[in-house]
C-alpha atoms as a PDB file:
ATOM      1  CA  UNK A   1     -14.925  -1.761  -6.804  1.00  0.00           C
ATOM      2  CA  UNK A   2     -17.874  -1.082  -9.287  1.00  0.00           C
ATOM      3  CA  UNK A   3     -20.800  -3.218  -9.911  1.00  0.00           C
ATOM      4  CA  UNK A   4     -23.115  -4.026 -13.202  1.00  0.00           C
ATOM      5  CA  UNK A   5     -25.735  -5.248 -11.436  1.00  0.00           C
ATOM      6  CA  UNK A   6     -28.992  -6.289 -13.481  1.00  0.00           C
ATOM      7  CA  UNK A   7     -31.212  -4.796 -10.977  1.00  0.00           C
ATOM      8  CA  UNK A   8     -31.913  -2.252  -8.187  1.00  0.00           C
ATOM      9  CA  UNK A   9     -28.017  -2.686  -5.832  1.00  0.00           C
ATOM     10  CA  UNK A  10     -28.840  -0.211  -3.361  1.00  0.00           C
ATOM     11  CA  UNK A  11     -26.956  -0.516   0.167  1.00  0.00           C
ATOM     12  CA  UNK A  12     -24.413   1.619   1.813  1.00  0.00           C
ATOM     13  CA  UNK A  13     -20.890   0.186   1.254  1.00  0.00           C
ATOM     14  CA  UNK A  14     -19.445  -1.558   4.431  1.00  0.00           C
ATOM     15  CA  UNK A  15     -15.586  -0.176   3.705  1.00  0.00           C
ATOM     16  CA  UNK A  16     -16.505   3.267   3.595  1.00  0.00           C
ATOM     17  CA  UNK A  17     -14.449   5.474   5.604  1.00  0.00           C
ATOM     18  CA  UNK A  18     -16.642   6.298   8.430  1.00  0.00           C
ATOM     19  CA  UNK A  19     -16.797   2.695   9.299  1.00  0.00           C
ATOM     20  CA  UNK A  20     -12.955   2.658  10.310  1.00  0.00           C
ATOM     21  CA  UNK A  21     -13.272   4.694  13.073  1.00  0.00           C
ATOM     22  CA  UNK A  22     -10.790   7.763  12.045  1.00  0.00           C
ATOM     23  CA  UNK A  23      -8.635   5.546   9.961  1.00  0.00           C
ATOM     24  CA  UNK A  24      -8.015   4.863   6.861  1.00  0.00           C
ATOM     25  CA  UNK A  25      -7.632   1.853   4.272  1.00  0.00           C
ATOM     26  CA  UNK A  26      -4.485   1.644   2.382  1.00  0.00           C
ATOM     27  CA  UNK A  27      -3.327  -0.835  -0.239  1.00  0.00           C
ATOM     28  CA  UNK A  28       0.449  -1.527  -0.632  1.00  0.00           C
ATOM     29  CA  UNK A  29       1.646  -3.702  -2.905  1.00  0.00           C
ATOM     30  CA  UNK A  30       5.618  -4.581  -4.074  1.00  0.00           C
ATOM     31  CA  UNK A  31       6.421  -4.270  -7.327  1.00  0.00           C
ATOM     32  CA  UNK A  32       8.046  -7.391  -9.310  1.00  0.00           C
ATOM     33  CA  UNK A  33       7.370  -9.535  -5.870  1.00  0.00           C
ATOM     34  CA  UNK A  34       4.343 -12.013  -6.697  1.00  0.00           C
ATOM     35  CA  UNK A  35       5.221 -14.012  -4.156  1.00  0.00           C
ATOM     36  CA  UNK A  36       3.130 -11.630  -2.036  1.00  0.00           C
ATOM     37  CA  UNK A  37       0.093 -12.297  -4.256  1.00  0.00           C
ATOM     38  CA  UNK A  38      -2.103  -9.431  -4.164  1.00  0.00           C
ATOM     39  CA  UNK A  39      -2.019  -5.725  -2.556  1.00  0.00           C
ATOM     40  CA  UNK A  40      -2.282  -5.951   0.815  1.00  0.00           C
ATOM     41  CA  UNK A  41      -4.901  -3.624   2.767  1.00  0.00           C
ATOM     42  CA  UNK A  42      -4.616  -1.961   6.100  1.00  0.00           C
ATOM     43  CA  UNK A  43      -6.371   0.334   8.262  1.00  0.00           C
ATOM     44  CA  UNK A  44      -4.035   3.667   9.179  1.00  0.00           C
ATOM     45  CA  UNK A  45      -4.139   6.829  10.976  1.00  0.00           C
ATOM     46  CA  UNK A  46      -4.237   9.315   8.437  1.00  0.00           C
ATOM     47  CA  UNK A  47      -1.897  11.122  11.031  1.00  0.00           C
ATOM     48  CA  UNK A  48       1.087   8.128  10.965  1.00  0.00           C
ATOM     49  CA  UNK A  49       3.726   9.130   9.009  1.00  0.00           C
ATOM     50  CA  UNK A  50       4.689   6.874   6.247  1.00  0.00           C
ATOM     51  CA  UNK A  51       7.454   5.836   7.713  1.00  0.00           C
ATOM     52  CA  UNK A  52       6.096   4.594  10.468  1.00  0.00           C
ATOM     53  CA  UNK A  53       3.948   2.663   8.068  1.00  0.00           C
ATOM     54  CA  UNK A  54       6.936   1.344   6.668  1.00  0.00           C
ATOM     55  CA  UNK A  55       8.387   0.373   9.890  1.00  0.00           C
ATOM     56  CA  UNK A  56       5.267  -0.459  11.751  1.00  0.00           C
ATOM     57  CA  UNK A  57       3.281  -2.183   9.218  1.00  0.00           C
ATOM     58  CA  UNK A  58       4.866  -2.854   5.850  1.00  0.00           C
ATOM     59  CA  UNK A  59       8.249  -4.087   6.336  1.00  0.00           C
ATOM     60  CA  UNK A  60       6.170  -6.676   9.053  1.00  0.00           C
ATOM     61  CA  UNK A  61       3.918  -7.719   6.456  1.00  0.00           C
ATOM     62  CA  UNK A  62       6.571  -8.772   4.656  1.00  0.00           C
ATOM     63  CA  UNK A  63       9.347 -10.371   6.021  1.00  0.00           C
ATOM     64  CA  UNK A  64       9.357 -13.980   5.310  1.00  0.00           C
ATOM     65  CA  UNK A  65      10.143 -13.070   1.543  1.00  0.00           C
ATOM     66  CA  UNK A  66      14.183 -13.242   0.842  1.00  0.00           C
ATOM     67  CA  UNK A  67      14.030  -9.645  -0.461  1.00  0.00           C
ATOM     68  CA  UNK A  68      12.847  -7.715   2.617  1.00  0.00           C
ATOM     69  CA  UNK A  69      15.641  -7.396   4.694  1.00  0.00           C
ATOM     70  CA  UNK A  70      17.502  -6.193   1.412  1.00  0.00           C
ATOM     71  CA  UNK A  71      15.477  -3.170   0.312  1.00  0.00           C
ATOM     72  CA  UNK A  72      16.612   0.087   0.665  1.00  0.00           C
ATOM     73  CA  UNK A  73      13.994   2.313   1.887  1.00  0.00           C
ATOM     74  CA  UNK A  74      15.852   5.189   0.418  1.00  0.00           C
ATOM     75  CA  UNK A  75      16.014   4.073  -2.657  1.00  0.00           C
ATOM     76  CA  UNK A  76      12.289   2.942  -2.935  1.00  0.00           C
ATOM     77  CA  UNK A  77      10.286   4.565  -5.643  1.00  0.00           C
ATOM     78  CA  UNK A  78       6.607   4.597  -5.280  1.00  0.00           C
ATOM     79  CA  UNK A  79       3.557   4.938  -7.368  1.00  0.00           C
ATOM     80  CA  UNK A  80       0.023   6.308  -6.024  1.00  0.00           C
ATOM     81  CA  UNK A  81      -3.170   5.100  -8.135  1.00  0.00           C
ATOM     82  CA  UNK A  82      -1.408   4.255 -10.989  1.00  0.00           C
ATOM     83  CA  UNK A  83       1.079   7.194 -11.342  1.00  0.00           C
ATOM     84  CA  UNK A  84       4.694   7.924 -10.104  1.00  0.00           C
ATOM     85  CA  UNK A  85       4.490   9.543  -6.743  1.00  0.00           C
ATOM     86  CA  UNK A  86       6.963  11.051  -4.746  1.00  0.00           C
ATOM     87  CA  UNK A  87       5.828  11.174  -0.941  1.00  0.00           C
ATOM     88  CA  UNK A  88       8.154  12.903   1.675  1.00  0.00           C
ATOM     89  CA  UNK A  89       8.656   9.700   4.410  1.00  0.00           C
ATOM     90  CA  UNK A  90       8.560  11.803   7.573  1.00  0.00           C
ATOM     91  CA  UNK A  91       5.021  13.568   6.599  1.00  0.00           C
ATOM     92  CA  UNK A  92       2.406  11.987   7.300  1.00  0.00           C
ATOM     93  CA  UNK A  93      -0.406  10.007   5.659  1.00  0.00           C
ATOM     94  CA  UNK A  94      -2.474  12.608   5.037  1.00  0.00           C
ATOM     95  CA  UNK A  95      -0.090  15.537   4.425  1.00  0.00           C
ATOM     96  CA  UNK A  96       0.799  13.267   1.454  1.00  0.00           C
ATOM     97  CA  UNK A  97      -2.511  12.991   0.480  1.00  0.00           C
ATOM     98  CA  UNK A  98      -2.932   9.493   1.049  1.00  0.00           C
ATOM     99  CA  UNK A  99      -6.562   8.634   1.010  1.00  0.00           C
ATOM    100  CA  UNK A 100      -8.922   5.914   1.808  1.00  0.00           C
ATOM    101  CA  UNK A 101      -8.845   3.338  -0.650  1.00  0.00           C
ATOM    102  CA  UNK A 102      -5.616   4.754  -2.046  1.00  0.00           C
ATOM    103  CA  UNK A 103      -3.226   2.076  -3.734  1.00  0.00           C
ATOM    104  CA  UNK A 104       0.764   2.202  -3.278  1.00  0.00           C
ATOM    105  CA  UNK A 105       2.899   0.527  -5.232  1.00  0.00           C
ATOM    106  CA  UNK A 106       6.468   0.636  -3.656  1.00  0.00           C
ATOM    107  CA  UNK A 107       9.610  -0.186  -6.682  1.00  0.00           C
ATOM    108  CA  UNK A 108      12.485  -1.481  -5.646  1.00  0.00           C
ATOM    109  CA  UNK A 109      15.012  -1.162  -8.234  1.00  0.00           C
ATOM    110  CA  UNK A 110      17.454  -3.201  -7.559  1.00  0.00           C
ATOM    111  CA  UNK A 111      15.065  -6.085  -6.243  1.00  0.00           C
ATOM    112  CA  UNK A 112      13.944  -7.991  -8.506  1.00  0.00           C
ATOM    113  CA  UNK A 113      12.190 -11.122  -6.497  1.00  0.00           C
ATOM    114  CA  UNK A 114      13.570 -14.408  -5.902  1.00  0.00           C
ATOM    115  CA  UNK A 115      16.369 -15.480  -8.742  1.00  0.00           C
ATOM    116  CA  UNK A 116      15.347 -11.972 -10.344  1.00  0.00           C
ATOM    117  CA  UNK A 117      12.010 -13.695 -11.347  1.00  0.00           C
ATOM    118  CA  UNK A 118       9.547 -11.272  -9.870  1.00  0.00           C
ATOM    119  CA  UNK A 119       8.847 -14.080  -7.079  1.00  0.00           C
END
């Protein structure tokens, strides 16, 4: 995140990559599902595929909404930094050029949160 500060801001960031010990930080967040209110940030081997992500980290971190167990991983379409992305599932992290900081959204079309309300 940048910073206007007013004076001299000079300190080495404490997220930078070579304080994670090989890994990386990766935001995910789900499209049109608020309920989960922010992106949500984790630390990955740049060597995991993203599926294992999925399996291992995501579809954990988000279980207790009514729409988990529903989406269709195959189905999923995903944005990287902004823009539509299409990453191959069984490569991994790095081979789809997943950096640190990087933010994922994940779409799932026919999901639409709770009542279709984007809960």
């Amino acid at each position: 995140m940048s910073v206007n500060a007013l004076g001299p801001y000079e300190f080495a960031p404490r997220d930078a990559v070579k304080n994670f010990h090989g890994n990386i930080l990766v935001n995910f967040c789900w499209d049109r599902h608020v309920l989960i209110a922010a992106p949500f940030a984790v630390a990955l081997s740049p060597g995991m595929t993203l599926r294992q992500a999925i399996t291992n980290v995501i579809v954990p971190s988000i279980a207790f909404h009514p729409d988990a167990a529903k989406i269709d991983w195959n189905t999923v379409t995903w944005e990287k930094d902004h823009k539509a992305w299409q990453p191959d599932l069984d490569k991994s992290l790095a081979e789809n050029k997943v950096g640190h900081k990087d933010y994922l959204v994940f779409i799932t079309p026919n999901l639409q949160g709770l009542n279709g309300a984007g809960l």
